[in-house]
PDB file of N, CA and C in Angstrom:
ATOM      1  N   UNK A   1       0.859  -1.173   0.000  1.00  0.00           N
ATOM      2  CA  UNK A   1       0.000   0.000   0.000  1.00  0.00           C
ATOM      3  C   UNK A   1       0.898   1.227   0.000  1.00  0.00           C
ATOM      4  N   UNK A   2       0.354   2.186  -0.793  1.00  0.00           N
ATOM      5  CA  UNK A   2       1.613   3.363  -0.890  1.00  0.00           C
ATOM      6  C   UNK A   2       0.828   4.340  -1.186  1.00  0.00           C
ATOM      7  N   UNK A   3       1.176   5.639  -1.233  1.00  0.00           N
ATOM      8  CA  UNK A   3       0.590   6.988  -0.985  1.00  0.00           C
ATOM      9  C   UNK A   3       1.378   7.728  -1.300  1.00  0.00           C
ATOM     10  N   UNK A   4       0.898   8.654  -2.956  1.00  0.00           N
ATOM     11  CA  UNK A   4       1.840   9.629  -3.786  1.00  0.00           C
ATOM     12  C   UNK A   4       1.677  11.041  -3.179  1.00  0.00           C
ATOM     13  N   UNK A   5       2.458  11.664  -3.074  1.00  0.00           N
ATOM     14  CA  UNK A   5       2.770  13.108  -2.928  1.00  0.00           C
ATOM     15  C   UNK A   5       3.938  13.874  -3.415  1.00  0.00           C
ATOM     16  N   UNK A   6       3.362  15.005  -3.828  1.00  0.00           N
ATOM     17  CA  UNK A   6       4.592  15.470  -4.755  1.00  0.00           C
ATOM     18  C   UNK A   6       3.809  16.857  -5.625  1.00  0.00           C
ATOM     19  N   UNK A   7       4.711  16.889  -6.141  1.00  0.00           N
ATOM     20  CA  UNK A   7       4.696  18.560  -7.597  1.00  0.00           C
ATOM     21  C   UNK A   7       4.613  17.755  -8.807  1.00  0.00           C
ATOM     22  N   UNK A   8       3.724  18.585  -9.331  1.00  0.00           N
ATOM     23  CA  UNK A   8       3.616  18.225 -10.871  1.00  0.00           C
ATOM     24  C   UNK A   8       5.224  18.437 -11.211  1.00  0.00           C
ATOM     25  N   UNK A   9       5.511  17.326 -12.148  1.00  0.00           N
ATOM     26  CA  UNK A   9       6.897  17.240 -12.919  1.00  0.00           C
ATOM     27  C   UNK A   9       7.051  18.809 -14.199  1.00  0.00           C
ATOM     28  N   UNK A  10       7.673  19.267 -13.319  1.00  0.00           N
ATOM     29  CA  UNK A  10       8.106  20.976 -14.053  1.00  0.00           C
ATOM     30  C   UNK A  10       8.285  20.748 -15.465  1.00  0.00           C
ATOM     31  N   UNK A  11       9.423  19.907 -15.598  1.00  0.00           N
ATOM     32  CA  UNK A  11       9.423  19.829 -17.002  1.00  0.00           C
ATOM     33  C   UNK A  11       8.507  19.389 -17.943  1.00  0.00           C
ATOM     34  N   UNK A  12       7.465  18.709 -17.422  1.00  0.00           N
ATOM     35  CA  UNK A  12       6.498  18.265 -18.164  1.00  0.00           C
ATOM     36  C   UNK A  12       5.483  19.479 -17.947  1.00  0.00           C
ATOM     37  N   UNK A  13       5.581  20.158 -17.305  1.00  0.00           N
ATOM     38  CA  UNK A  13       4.725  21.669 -17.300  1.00  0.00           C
ATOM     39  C   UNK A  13       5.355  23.056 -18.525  1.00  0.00           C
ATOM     40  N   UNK A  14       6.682  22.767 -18.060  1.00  0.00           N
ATOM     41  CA  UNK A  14       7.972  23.822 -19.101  1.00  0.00           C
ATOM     42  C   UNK A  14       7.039  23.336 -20.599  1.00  0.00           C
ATOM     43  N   UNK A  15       7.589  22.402 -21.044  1.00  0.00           N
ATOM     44  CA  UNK A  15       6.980  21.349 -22.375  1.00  0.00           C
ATOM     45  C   UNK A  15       5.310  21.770 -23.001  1.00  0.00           C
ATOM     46  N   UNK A  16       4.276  21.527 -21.908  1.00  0.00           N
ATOM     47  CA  UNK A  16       3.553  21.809 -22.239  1.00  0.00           C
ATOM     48  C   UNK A  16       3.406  22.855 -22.499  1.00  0.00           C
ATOM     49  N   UNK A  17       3.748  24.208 -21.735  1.00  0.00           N
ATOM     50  CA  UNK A  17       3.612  25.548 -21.597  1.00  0.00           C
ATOM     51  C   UNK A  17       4.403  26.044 -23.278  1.00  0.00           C
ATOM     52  N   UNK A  18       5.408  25.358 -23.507  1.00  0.00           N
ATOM     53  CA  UNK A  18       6.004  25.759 -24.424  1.00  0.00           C
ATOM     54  C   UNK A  18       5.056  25.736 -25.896  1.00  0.00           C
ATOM     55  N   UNK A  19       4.626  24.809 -26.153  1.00  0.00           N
ATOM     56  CA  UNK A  19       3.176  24.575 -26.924  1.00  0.00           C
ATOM     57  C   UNK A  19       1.991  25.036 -26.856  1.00  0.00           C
ATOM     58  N   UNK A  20       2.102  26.085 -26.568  1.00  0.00           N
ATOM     59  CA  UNK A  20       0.884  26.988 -26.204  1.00  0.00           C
ATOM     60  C   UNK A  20       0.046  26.536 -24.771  1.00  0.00           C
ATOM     61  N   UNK A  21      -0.007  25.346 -24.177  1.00  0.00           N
ATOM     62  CA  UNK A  21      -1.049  25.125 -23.416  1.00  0.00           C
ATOM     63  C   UNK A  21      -0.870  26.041 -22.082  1.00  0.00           C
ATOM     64  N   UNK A  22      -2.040  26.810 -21.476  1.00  0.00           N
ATOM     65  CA  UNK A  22      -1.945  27.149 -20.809  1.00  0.00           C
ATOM     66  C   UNK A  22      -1.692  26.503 -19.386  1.00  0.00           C
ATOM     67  N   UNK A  23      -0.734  27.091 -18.623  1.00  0.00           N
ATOM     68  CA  UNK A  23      -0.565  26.504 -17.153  1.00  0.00           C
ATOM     69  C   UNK A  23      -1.187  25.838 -16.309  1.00  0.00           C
ATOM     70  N   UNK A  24      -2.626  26.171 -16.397  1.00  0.00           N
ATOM     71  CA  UNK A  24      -3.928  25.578 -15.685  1.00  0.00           C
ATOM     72  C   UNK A  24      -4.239  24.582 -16.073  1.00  0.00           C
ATOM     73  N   UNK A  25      -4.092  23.800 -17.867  1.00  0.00           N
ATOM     74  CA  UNK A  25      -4.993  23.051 -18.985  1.00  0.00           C
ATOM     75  C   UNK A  25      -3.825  21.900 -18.688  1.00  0.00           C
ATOM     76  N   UNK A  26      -2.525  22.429 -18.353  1.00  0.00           N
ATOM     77  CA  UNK A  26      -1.232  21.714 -18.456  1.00  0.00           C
ATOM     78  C   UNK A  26      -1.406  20.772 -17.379  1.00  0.00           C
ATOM     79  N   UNK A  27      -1.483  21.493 -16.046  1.00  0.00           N
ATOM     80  CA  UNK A  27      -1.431  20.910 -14.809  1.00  0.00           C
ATOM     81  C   UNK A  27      -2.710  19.998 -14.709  1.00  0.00           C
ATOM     82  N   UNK A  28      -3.855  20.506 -14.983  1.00  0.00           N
ATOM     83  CA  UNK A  28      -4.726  19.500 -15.406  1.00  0.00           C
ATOM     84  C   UNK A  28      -4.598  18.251 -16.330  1.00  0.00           C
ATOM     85  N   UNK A  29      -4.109  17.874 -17.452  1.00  0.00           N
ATOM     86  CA  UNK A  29      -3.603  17.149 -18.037  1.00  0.00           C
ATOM     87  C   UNK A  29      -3.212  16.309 -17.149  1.00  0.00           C
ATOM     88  N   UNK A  30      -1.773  16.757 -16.999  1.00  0.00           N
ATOM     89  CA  UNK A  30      -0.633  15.711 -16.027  1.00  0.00           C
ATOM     90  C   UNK A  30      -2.092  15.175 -14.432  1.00  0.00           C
ATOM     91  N   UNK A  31      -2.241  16.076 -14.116  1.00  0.00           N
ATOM     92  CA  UNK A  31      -3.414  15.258 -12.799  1.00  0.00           C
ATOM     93  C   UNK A  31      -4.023  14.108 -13.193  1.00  0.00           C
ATOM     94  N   UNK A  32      -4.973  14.946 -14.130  1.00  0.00           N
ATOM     95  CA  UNK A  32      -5.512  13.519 -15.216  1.00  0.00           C
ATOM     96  C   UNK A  32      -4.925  12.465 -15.489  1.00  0.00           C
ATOM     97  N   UNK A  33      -3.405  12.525 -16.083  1.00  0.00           N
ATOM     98  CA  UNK A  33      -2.716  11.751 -16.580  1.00  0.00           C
ATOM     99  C   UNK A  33      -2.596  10.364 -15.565  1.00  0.00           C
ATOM    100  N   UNK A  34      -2.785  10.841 -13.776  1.00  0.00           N
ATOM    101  CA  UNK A  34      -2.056  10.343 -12.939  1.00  0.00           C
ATOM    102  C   UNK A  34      -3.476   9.740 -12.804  1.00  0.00           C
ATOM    103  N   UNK A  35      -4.387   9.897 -12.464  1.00  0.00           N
ATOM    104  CA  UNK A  35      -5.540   9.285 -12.269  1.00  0.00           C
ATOM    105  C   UNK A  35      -5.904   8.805 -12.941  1.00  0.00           C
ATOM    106  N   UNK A  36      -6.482   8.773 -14.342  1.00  0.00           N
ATOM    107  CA  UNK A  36      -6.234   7.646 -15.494  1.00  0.00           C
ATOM    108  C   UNK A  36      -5.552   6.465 -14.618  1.00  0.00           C
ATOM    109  N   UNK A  37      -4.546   6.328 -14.544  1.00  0.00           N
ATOM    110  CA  UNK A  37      -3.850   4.903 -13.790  1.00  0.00           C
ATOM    111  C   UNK A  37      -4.853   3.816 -13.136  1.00  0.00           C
ATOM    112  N   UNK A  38      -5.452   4.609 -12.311  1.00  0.00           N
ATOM    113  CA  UNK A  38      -6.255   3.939 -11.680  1.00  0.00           C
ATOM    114  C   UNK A  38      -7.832   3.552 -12.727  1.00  0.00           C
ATOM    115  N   UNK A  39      -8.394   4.993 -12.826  1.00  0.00           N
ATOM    116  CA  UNK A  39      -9.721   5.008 -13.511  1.00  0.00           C
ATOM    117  C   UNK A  39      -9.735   4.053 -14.890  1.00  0.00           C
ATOM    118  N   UNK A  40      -8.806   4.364 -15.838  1.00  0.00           N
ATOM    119  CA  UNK A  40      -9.105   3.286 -16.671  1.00  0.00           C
ATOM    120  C   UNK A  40      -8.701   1.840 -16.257  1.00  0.00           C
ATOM    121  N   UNK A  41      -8.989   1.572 -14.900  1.00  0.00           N
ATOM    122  CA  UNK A  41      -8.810  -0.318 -14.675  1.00  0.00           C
ATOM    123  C   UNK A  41     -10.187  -0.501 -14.386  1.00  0.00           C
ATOM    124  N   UNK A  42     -10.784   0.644 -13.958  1.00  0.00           N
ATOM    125  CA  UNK A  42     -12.474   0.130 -13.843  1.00  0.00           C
ATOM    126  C   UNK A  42     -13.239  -0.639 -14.752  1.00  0.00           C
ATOM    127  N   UNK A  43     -14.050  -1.429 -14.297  1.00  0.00           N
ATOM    128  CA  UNK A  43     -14.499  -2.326 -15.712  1.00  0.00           C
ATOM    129  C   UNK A  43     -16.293  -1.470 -15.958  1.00  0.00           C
ATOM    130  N   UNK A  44     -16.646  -0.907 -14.941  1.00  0.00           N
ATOM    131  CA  UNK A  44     -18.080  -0.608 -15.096  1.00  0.00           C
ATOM    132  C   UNK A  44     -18.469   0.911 -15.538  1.00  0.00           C
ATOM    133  N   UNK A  45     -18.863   0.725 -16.734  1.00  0.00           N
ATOM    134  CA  UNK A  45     -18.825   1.508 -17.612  1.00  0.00           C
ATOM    135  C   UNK A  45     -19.607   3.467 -16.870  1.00  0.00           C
ATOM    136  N   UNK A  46     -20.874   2.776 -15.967  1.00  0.00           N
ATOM    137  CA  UNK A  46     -21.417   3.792 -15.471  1.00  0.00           C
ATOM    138  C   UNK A  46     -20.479   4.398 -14.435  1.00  0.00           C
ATOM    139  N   UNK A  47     -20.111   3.636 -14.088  1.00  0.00           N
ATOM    140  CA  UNK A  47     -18.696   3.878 -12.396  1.00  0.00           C
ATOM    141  C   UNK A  47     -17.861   4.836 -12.937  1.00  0.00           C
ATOM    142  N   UNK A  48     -16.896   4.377 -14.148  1.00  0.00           N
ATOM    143  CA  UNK A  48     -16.103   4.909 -14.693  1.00  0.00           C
ATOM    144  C   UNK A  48     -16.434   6.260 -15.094  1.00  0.00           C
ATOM    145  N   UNK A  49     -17.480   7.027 -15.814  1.00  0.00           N
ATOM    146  CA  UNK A  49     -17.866   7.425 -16.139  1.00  0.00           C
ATOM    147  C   UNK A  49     -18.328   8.933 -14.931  1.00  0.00           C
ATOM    148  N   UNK A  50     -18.786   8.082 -14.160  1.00  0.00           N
ATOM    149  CA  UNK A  50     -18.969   8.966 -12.738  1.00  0.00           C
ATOM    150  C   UNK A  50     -17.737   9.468 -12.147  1.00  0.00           C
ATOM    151  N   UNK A  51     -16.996   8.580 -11.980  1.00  0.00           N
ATOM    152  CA  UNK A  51     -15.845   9.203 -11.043  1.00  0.00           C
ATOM    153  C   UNK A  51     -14.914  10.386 -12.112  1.00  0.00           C
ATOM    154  N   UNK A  52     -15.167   9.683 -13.522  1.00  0.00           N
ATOM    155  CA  UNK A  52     -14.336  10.760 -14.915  1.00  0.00           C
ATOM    156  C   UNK A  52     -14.814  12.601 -14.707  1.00  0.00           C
ATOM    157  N   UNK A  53     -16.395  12.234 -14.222  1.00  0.00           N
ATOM    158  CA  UNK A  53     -16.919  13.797 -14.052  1.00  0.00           C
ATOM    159  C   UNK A  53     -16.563  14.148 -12.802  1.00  0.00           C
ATOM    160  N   UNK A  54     -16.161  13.525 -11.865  1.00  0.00           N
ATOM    161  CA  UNK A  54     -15.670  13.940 -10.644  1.00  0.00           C
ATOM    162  C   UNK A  54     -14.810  14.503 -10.500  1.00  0.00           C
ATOM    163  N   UNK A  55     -13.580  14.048 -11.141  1.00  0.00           N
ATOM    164  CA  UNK A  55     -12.177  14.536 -11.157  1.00  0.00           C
ATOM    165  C   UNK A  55     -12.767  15.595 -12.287  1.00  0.00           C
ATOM    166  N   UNK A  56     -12.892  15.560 -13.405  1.00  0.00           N
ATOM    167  CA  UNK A  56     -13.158  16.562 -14.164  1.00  0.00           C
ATOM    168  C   UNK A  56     -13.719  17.620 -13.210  1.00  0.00           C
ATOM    169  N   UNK A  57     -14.968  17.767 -12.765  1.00  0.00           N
ATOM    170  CA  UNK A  57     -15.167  19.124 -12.222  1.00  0.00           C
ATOM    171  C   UNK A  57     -14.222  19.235 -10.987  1.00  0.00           C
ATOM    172  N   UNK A  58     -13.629  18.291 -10.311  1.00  0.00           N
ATOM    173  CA  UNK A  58     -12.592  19.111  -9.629  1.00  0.00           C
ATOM    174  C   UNK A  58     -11.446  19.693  -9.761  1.00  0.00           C
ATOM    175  N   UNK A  59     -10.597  19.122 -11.239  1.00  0.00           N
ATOM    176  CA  UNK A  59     -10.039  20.016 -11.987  1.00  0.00           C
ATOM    177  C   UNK A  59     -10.631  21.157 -12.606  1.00  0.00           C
ATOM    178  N   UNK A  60     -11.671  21.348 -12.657  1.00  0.00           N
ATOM    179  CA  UNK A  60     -12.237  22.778 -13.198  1.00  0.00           C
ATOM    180  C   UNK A  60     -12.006  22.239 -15.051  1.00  0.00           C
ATOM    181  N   UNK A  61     -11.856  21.056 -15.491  1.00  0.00           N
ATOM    182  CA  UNK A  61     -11.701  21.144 -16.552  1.00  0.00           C
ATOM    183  C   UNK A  61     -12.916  20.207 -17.603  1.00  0.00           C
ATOM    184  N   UNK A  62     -12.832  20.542 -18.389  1.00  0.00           N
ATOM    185  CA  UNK A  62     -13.839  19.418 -19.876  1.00  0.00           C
ATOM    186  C   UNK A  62     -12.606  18.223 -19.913  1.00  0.00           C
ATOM    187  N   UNK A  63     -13.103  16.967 -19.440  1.00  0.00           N
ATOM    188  CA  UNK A  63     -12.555  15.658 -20.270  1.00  0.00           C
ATOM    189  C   UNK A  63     -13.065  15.279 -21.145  1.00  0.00           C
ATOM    190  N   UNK A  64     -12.724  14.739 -22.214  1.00  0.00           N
ATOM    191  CA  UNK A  64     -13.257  13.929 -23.360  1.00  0.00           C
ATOM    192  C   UNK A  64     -12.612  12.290 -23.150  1.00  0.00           C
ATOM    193  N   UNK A  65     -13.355  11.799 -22.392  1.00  0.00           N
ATOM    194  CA  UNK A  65     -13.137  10.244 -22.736  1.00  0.00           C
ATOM    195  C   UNK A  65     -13.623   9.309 -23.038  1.00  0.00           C
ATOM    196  N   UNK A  66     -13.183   8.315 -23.574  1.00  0.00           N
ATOM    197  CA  UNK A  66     -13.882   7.693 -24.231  1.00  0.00           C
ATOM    198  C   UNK A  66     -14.384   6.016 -23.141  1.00  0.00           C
ATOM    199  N   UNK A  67     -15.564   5.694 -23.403  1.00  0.00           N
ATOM    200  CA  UNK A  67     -15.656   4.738 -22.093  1.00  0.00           C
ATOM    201  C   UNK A  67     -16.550   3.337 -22.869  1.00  0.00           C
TER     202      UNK A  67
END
């Protein structure tokens, strides 16, 4: 059992930022990126789906995924 804490990886913020994405859309991404891990092992399509708008509105952001 283990428990992440930490900073978004700068350089993967530098990178994005460099490509136009804004700072906010960036850091969102990479969050996403990290939760994905887990969320896409869900097998139940409605579950999945729920928890996707969860994190989405708590990033303040639009996901597009596909389920």
């Amino acid at each position: 059992h283990g428990c992440t804490i930490g900073q978004l990886d700068k350089n993967a913020l530098f990178y994005m930022k460099q490509r136009g994405i804004p700072h906010r859309e960036a850091q969102a991404l990479l969050l996403y990126a990290f939760t994905d891990e887990v969320v896409s092992r869900i097998k139940i399509p409605a579950l999945k789906y729920w928890i996707t708008e969860l994190i989405s509105d708590k990033l303040g952001v639009t996901l597009d995924v596909e389920i």
